[in-house]
N, C-alpha and C. Protein backbone atom coordinates (compact mmCIF):
# COMPACT_ATOMS: atom_id res chain seq x y z
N UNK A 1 -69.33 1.28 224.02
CA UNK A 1 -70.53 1.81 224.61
C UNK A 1 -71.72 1.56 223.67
N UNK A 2 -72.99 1.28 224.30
CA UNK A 2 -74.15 1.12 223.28
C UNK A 2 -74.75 2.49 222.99
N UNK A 3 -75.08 2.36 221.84
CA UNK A 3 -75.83 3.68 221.26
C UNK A 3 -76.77 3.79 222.49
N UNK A 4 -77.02 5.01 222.74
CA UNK A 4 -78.14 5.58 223.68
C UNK A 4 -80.01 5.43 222.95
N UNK A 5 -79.87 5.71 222.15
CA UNK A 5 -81.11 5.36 221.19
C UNK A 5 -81.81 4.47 220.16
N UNK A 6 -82.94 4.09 219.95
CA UNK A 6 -83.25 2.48 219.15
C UNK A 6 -84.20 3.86 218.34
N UNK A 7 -84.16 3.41 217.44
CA UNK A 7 -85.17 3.58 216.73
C UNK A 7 -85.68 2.63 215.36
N UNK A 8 -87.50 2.95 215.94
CA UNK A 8 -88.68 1.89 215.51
C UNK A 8 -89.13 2.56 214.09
N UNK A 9 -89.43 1.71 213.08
CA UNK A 9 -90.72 1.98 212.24
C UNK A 9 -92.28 1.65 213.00
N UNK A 10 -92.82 2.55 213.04
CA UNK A 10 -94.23 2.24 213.69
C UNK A 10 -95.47 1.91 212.44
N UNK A 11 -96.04 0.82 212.28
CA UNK A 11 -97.51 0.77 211.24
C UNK A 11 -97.94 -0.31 212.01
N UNK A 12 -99.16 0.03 211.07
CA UNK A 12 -100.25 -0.43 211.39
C UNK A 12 -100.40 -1.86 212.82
N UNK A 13 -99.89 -2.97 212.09
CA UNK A 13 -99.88 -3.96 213.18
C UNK A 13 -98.61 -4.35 213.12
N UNK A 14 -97.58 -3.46 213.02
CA UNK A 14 -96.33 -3.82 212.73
C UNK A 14 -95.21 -3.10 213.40
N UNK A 15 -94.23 -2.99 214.60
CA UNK A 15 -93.03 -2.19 214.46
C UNK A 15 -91.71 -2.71 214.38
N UNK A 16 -90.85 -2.14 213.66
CA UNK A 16 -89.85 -2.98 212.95
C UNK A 16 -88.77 -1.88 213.53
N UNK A 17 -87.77 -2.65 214.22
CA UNK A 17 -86.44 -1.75 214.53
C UNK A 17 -85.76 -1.64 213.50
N UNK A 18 -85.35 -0.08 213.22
CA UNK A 18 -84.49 0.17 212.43
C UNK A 18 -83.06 0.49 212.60
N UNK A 19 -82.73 0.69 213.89
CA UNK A 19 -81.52 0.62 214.06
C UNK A 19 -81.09 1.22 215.61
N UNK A 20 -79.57 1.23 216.24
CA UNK A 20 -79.02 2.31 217.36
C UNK A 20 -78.84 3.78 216.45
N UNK A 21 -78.83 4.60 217.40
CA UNK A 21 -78.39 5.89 217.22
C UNK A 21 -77.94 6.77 218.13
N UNK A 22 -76.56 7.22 217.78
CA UNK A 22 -75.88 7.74 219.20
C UNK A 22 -76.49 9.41 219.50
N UNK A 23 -77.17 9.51 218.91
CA UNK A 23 -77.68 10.97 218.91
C UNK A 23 -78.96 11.51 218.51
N UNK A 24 -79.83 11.80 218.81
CA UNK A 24 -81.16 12.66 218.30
C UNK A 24 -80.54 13.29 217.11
N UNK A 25 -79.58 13.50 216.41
CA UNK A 25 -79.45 14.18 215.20
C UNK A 25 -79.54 12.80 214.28
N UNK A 26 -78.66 11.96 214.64
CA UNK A 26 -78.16 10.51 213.59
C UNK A 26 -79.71 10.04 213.59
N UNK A 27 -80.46 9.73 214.95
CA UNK A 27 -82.19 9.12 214.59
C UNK A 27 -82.72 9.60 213.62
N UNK A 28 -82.75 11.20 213.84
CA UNK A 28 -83.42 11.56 212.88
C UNK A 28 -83.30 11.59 211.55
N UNK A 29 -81.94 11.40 211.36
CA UNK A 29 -81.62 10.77 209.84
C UNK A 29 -81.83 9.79 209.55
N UNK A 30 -81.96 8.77 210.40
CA UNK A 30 -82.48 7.53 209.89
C UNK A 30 -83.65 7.85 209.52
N UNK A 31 -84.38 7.71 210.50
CA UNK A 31 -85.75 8.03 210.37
C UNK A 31 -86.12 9.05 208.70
N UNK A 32 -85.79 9.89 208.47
CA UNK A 32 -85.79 10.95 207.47
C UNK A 32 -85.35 9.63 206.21
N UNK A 33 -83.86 9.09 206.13
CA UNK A 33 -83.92 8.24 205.18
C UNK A 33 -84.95 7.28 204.76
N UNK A 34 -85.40 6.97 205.98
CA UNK A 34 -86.31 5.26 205.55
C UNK A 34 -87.93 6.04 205.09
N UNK A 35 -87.80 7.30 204.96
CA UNK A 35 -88.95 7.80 204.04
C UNK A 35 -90.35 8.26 205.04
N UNK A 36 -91.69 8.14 204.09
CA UNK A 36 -92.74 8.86 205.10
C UNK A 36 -92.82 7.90 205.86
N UNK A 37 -93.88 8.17 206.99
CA UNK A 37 -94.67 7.02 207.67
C UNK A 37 -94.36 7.99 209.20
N UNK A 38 -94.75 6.62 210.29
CA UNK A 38 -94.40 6.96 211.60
C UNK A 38 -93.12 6.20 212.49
N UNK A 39 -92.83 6.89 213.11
CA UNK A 39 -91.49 6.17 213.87
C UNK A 39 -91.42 6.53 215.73
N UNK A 40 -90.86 5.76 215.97
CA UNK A 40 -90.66 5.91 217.75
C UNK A 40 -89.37 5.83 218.29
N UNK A 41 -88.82 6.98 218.82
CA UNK A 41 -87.58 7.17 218.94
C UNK A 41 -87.45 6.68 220.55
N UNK A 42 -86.58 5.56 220.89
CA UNK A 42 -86.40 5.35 221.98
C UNK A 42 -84.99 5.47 223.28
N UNK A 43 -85.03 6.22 224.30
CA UNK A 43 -84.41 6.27 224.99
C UNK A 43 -83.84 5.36 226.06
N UNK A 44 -82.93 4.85 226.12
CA UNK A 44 -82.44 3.74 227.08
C UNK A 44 -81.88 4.09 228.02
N UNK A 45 -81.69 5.81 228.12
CA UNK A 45 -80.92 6.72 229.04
C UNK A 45 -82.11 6.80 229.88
N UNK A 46 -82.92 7.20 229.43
CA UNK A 46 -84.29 7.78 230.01
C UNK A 46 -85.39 7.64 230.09
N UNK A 47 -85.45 6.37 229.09
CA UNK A 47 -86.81 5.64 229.38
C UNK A 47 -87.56 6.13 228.29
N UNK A 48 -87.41 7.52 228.04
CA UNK A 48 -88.50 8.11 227.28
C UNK A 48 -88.43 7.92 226.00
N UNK A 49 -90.13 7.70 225.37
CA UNK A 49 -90.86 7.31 223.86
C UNK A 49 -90.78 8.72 223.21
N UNK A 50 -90.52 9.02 222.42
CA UNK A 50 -90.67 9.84 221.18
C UNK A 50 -91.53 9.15 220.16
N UNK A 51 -92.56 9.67 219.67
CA UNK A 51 -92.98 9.74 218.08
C UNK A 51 -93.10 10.99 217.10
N UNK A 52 -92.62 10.12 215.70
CA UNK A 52 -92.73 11.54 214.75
C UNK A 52 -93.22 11.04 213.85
N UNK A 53 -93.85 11.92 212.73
CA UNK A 53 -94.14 11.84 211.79
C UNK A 53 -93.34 12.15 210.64
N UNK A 54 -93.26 11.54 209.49
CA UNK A 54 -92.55 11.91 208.67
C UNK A 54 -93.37 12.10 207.10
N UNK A 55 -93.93 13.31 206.81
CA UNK A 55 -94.50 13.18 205.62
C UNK A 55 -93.27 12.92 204.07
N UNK A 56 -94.41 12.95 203.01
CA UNK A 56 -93.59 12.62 201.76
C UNK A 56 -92.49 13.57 201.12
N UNK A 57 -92.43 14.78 201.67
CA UNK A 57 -91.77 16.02 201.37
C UNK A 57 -90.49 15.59 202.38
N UNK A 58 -90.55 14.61 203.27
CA UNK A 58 -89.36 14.73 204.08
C UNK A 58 -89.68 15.46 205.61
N UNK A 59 -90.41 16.11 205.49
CA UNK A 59 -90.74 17.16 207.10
C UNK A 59 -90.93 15.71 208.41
N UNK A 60 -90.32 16.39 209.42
CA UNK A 60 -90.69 15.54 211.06
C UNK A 60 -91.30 16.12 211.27
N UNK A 61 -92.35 15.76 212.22
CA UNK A 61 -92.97 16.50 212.98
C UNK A 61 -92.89 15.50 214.44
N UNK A 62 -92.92 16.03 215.44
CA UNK A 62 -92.96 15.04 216.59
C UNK A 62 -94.54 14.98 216.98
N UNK A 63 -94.59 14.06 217.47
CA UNK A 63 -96.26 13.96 217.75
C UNK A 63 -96.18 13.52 219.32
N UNK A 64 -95.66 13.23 219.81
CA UNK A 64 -95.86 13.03 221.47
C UNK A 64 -94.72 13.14 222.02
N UNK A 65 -94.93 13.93 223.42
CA UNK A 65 -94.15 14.51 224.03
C UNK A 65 -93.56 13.74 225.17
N UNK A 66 -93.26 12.72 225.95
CA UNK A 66 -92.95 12.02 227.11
C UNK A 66 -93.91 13.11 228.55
N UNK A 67 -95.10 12.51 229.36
CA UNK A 67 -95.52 13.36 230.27
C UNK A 67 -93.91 13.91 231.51
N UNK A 68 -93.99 14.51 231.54
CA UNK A 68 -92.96 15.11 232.32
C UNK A 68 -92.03 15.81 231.89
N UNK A 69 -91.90 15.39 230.46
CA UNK A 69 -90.57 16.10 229.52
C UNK A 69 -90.74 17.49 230.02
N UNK A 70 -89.52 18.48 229.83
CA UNK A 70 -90.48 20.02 229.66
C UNK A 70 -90.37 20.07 228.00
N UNK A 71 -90.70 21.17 227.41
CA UNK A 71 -90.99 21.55 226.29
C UNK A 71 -89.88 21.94 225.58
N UNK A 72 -88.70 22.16 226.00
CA UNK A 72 -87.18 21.56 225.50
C UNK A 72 -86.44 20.64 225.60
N UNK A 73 -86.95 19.86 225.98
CA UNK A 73 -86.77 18.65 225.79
C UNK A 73 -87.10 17.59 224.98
N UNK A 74 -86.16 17.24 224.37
CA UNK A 74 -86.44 16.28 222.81
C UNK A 74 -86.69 15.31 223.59
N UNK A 75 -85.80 14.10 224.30
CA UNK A 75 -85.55 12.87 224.57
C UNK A 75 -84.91 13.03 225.62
């Protein structure tokens, strides 16, 4: 089965796939490993874009929500 999730490095004029991920927990470890910056978590189940932020302390923050998501809804 293919991982359900891709996740992007997002800059400036640049986004670079960083890998599958079978889970919103495993993304976010990627994401968390490959350090600060921005990233876009993508759904192949559902279509739906995630972005987060990742400052230098390590913290996510998500920054956009998919229009329709409800508000428990990660991905």
């Amino acid at each position: 089965m293919i991982p359900p999730l891709d996740v992007y490095s997002v800059r400036t004029d640049e986004t670079s796939w960083l890998g599958p991920a079978d889970s919103l927990e495993k993304a976010l470890e990627i994401v968390r490993q490959t350090g600060a910056g921005s990233y876009l978590i993508f759904s192949q189940t559902t279509g739906h874009k995630n972005f987060y932020e990742v400052d230098p302390n390590g913290t996510i923050q998500q920054r956009y929500r998919p229009s329709g998501a409800s508000s428990n809804e990660v991905i």
